[in-house]
Protein backbone atom coordinates (compact mmCIF):
# COMPACT_ATOMS: atom_id res chain seq x y z
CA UNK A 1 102.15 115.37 133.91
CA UNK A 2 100.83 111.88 133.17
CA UNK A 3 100.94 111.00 129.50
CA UNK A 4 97.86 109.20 129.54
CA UNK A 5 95.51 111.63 130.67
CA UNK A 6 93.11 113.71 127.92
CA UNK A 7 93.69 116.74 127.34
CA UNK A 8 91.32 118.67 128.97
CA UNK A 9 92.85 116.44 132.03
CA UNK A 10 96.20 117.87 131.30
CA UNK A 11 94.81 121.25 131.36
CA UNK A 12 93.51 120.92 134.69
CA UNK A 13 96.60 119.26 135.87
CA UNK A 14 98.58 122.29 135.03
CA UNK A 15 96.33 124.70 136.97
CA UNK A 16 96.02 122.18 140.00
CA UNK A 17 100.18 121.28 140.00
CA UNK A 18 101.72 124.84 139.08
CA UNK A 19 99.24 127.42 141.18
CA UNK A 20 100.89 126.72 144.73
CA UNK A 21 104.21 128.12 142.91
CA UNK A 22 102.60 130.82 140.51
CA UNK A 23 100.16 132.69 143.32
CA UNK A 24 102.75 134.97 144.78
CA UNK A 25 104.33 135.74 140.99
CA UNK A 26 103.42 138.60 139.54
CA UNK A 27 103.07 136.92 136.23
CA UNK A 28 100.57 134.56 137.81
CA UNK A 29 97.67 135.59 135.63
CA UNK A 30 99.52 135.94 132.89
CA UNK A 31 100.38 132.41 132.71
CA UNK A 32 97.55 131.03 133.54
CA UNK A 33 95.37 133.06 130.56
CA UNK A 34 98.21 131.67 127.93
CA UNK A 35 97.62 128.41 129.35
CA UNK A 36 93.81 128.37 129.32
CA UNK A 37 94.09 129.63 125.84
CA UNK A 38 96.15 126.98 124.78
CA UNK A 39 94.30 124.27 125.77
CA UNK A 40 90.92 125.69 124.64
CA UNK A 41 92.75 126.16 121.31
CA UNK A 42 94.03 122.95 121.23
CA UNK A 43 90.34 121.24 122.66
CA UNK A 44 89.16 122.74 119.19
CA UNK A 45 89.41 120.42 116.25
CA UNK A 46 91.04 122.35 113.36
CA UNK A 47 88.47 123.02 110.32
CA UNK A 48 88.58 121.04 107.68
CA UNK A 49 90.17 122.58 104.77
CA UNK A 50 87.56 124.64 102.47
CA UNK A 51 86.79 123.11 98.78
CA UNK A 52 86.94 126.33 97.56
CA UNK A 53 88.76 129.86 98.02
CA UNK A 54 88.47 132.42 100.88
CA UNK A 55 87.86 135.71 99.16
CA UNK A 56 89.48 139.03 100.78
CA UNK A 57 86.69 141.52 100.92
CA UNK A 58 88.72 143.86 103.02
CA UNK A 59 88.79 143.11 106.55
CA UNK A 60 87.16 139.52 106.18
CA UNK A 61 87.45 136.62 104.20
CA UNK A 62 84.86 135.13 102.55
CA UNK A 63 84.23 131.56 101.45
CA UNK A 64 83.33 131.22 97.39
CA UNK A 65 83.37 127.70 95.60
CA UNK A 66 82.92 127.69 91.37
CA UNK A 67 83.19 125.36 89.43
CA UNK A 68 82.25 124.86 85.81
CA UNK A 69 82.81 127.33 82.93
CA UNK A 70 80.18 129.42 80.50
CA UNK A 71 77.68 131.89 80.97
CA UNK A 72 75.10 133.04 82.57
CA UNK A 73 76.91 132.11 86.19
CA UNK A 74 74.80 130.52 88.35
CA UNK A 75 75.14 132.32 92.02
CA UNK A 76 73.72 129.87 95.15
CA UNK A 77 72.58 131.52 98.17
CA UNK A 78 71.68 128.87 100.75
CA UNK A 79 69.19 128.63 103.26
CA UNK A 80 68.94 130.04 107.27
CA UNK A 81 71.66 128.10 109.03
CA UNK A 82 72.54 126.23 105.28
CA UNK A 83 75.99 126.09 104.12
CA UNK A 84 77.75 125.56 100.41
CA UNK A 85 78.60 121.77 100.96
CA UNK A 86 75.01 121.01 100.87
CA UNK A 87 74.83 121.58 97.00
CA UNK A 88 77.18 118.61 96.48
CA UNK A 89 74.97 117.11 94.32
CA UNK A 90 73.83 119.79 92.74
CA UNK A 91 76.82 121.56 91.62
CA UNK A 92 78.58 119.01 89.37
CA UNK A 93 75.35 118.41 87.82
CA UNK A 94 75.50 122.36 86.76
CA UNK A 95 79.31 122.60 86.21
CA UNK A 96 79.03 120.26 83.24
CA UNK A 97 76.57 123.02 81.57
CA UNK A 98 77.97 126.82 82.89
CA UNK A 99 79.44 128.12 85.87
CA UNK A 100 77.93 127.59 89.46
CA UNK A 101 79.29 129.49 92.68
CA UNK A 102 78.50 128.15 95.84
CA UNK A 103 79.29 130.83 98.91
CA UNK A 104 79.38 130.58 102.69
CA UNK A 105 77.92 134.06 104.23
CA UNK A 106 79.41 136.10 107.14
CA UNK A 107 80.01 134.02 109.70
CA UNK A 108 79.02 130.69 108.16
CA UNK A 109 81.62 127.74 107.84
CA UNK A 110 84.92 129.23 106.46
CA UNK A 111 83.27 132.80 106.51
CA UNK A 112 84.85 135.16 108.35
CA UNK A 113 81.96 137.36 110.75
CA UNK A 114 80.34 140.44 110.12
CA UNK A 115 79.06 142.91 112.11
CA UNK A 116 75.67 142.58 111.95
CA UNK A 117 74.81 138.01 111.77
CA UNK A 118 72.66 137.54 108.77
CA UNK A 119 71.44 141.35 108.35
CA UNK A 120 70.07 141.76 104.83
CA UNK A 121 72.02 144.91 103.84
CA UNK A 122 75.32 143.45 105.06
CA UNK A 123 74.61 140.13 103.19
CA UNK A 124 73.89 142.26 99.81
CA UNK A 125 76.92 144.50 100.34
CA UNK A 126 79.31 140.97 100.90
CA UNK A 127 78.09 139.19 98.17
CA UNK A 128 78.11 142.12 95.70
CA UNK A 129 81.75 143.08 96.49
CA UNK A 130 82.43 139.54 96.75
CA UNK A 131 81.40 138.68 92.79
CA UNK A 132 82.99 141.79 92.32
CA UNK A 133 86.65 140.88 93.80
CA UNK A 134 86.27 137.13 92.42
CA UNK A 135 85.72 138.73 89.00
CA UNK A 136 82.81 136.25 88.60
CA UNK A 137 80.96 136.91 85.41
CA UNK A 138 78.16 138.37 84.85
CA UNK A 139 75.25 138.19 84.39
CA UNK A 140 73.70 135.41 87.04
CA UNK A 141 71.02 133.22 87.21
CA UNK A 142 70.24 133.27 91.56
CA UNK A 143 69.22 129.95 93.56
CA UNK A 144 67.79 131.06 96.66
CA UNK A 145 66.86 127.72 99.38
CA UNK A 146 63.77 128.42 101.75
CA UNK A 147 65.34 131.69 103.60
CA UNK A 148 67.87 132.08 100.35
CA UNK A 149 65.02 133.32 98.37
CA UNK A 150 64.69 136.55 100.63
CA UNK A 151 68.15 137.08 99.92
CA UNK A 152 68.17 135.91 96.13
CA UNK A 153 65.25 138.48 95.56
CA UNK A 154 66.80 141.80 97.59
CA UNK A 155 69.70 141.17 95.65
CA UNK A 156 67.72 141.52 92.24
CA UNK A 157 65.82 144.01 93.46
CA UNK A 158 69.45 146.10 94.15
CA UNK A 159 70.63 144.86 90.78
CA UNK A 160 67.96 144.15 88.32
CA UNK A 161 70.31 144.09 85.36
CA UNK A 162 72.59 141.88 86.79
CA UNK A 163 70.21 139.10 87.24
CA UNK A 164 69.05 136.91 84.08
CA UNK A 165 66.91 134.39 86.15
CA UNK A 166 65.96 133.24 89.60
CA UNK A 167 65.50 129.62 90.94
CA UNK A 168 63.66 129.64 94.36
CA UNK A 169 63.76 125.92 96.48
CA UNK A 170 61.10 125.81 98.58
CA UNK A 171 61.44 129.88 99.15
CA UNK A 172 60.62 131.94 101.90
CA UNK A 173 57.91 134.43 101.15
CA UNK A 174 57.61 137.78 102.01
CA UNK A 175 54.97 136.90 104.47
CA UNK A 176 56.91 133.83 105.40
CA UNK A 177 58.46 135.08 109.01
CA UNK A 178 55.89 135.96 111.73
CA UNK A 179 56.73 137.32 115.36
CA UNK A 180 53.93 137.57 117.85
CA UNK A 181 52.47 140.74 118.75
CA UNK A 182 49.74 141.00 120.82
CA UNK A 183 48.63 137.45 121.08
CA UNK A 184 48.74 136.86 117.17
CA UNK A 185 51.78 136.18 115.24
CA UNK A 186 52.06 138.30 112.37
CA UNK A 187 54.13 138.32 109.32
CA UNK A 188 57.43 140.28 109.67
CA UNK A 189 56.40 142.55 106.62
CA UNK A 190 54.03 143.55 108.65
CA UNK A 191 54.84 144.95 111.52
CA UNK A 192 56.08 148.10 112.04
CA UNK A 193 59.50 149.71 113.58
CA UNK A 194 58.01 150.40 116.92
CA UNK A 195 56.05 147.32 117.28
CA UNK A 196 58.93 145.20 116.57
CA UNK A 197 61.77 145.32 119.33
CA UNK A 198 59.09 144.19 121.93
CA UNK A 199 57.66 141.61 119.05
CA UNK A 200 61.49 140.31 118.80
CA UNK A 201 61.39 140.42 122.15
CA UNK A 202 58.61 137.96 122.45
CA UNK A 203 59.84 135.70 119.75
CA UNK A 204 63.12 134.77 121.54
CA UNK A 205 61.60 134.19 124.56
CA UNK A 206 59.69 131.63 122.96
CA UNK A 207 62.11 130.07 120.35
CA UNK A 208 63.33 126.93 120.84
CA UNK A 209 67.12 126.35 121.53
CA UNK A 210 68.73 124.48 118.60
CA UNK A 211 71.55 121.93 119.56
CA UNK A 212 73.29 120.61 116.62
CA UNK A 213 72.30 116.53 115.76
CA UNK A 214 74.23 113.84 114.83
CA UNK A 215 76.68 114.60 111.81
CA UNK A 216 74.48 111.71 109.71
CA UNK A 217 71.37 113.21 110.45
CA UNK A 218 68.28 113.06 107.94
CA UNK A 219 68.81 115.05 104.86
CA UNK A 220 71.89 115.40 105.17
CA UNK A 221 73.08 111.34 105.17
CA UNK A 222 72.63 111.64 101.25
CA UNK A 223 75.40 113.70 100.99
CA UNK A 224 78.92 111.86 100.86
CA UNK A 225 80.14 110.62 103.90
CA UNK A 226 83.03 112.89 104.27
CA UNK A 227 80.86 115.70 103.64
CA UNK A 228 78.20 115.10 106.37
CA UNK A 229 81.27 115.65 108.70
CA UNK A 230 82.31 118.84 107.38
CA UNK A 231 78.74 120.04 107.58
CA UNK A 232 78.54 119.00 110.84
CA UNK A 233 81.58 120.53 111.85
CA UNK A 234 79.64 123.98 109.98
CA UNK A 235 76.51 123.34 112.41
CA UNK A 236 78.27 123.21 115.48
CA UNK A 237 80.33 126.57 115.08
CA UNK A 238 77.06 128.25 114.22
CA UNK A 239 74.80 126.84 116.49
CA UNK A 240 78.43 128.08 119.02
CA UNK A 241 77.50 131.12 117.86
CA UNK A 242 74.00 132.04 117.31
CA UNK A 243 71.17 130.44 118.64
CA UNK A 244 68.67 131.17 115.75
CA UNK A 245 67.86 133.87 113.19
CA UNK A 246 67.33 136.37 113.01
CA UNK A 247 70.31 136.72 115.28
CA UNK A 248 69.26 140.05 117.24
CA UNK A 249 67.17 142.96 117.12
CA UNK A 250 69.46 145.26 114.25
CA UNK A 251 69.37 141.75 112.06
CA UNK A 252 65.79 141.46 112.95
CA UNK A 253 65.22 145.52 111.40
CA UNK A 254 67.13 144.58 108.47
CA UNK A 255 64.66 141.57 107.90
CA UNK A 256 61.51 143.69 108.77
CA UNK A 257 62.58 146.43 106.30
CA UNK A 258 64.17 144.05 103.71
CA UNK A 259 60.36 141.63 103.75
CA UNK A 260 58.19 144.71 103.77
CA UNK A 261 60.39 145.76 100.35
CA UNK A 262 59.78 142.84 98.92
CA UNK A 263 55.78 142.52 99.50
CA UNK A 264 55.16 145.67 99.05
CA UNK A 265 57.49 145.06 95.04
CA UNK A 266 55.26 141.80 94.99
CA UNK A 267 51.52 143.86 95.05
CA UNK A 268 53.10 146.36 93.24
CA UNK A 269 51.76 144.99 89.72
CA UNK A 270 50.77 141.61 88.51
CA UNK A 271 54.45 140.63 87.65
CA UNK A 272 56.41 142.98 89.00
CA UNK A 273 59.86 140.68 87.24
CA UNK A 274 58.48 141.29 83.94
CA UNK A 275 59.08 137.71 82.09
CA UNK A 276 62.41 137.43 83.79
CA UNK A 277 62.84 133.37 83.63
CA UNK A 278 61.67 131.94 87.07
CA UNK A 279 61.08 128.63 88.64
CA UNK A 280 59.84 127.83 91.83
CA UNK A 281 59.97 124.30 93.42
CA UNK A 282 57.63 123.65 96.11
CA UNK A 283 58.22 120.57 98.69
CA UNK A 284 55.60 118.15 98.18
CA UNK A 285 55.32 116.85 101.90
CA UNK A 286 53.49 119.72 102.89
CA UNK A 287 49.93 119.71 103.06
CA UNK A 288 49.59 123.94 104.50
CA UNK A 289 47.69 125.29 102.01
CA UNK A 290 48.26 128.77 102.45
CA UNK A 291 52.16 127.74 101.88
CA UNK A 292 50.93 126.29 98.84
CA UNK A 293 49.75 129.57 98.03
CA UNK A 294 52.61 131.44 98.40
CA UNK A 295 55.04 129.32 96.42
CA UNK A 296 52.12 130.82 93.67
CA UNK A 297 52.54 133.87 94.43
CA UNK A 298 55.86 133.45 94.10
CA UNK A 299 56.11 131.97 90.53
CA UNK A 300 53.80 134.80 89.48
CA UNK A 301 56.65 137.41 90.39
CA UNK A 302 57.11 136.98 86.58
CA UNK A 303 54.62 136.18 83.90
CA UNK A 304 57.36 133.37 82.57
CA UNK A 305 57.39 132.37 86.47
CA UNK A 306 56.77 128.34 86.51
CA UNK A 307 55.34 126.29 90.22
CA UNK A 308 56.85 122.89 89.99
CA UNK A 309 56.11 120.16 93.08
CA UNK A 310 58.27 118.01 93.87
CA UNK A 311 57.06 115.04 94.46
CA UNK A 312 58.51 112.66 97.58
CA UNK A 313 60.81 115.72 98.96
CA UNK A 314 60.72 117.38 102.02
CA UNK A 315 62.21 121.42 102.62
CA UNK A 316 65.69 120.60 101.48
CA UNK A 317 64.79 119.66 97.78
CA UNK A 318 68.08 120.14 96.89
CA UNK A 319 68.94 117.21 98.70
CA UNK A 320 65.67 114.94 98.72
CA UNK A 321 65.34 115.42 94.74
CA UNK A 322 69.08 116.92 93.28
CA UNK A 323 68.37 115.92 89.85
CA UNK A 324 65.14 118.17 89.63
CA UNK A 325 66.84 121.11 90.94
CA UNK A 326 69.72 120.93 88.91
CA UNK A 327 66.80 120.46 85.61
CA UNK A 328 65.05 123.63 87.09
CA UNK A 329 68.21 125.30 87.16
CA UNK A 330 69.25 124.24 83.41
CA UNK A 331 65.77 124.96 82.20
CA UNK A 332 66.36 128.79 83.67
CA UNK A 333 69.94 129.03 82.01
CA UNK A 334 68.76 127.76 78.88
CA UNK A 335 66.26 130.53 78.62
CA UNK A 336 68.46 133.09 80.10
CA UNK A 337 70.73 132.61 77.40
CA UNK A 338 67.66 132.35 74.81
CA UNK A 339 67.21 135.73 75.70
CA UNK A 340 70.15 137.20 75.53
């Protein structure tokens, strides 16, 4: 085999030079498989080694970065198709003031899959066990980015006295996710368990197919150089994997049931928290005012609930404006630990 071809050159060369000999073998398949195997594994590049530690949960590992000591913990849950390098510049900020634990879900980055990709229940069950094996302190203060949110809130609604305050990024609300049914899209909380397999139906016919950009790509070129390439590397084995989210119909119940909970907690009463200490940051570059609205809504989960713009930032605000999340995020332990 020449030395100077590429790999995936060599590959080929095997199959093209060796199959004349192997056909009439009975092993013929055999070898072939282990060979195709070896050079897709070796086509792969190997993952970058994880900044933090890949908890055992029984059966899969999952990815969990702290840092920082004290109380109340601070608990991130990113965003749809977000990872834990993205809080890069939050997290030191944070670390210097308590404990902050960054997390990778199922299937995410160093994650190990689950059976269901981003159902709600599954996500709860992970990262409850998973605070649980870590032996992470309680009680926490949750950061939930855009989608995070939904997830930041069903976990306090699971385990109200577990959670001492809530920081919401540009949220997802509760009427945030719309599928189309009957001509008209219509907010997942919504819609109801017959209408929605054909209403899933609908939406990924009409999704668009998400390739993965350029590892430098806008927000992410303020992170550290070393770290847009690991988050690029966590793009591209998603995006390998699922195509966008919800990522089929049983993830898509789990939504439905998990967003009608939610809005039907949030009309409940006026502030169905209580004076739980809340702050939600709204992106500035967004001029949809019934958006606007719901980041309201949102801060008036709780009457000590707080709507902050921020100015000059687009969705990821942990990225355009770091410094003002990691204040909103003090501002919320601060009073956490006030209370307590």
């Amino acid at each position: 085999m020449p030395p100077g071809l590429p790999l995936s050159a060599k590959c080929l060369n095997i199959g093209h030079v060796h199959l004349t000999r192997l056909v009439q073998s009975r092993i013929v398949f055999d070898v072939l498989a282990l060979a195709a195997l070896f050079c897709l594994a070796q086509a792969q590049p190997a993952p970058p080694p994880p900044p933090g530690q890949r908890i055992d949960l029984g059966g899969r590992r999952l990815h969990l970065n702290c840092q920082g000591n004290g109380a109340p913990t601070v608990i991130v849950e990113n965003g749809g198709g977000g990872f834990s390098v993205e809080w890069a510049l939050v997290q030191p900020q944070i670390a210097r003031l308590t404990r902050i634990c960054t997390y990778d879900r199922a299937g995410y980055a160093w994650s190990d899959p689950g059976p269901v990709f981003d159902g709600i229940e599954q996500i709860m069950d992970h990262l409850h066990l998973l605070l649980s094996k870590a032996d992470i302190r309680l009680p926490y203060v949750l950061v939930g980015a855009s989608l995070g949110c939904i997830y930041a809130r069903a976990y306090q609604r699971r385990y109200p006295g577990q959670v001492a305050g809530l920081v919401f990024v540009d949220g997802t609300h509760d009427e945030g996710v719309a599928f189309p049914v009957d001509g008209s899209r219509v907010p997942i909380s919504r819609i109801s368990a017959d209408q929605l397999p054909r209403a899933y139906a609908e939406y990924r016919r009409g999704a668009p197919q998400f390739k993965p950009g350029p590892a430098g790509q806008e927000p992410f070129d303020r992170l550290p150089a070393e770290l847009q390439q690991v988050r690029h590397w966590a793009n591209v084995k998603l995006l390998s994997q699922v195509g966008l989210l919800p990522a089929g119909e049983a993830a898509a119940e789990s939504w439905r049931q998990e967003f009608t909970a939610l809005r039907r907690q949030r009309l409940s009463e006026s502030h169905p928290l209580g004076d739980l200490p809340l702050i939600v940051l709204a992106r500035s570059a967004d001029s949809d005012e019934s958006r606007h609205t719901q980041q309201a809504q949102l801060a008036a989960l709780s009457s000590n609930g707080k709507l902050v713009t921020a100015a000059d930032s687009g969705h990821a605000i942990h990225l355009y404006r770091p410094n003002l999340v990691a204040g909103a995020i003090r501002e919320v332990v601060e009073a956490a630990r006030r209370r307590r």
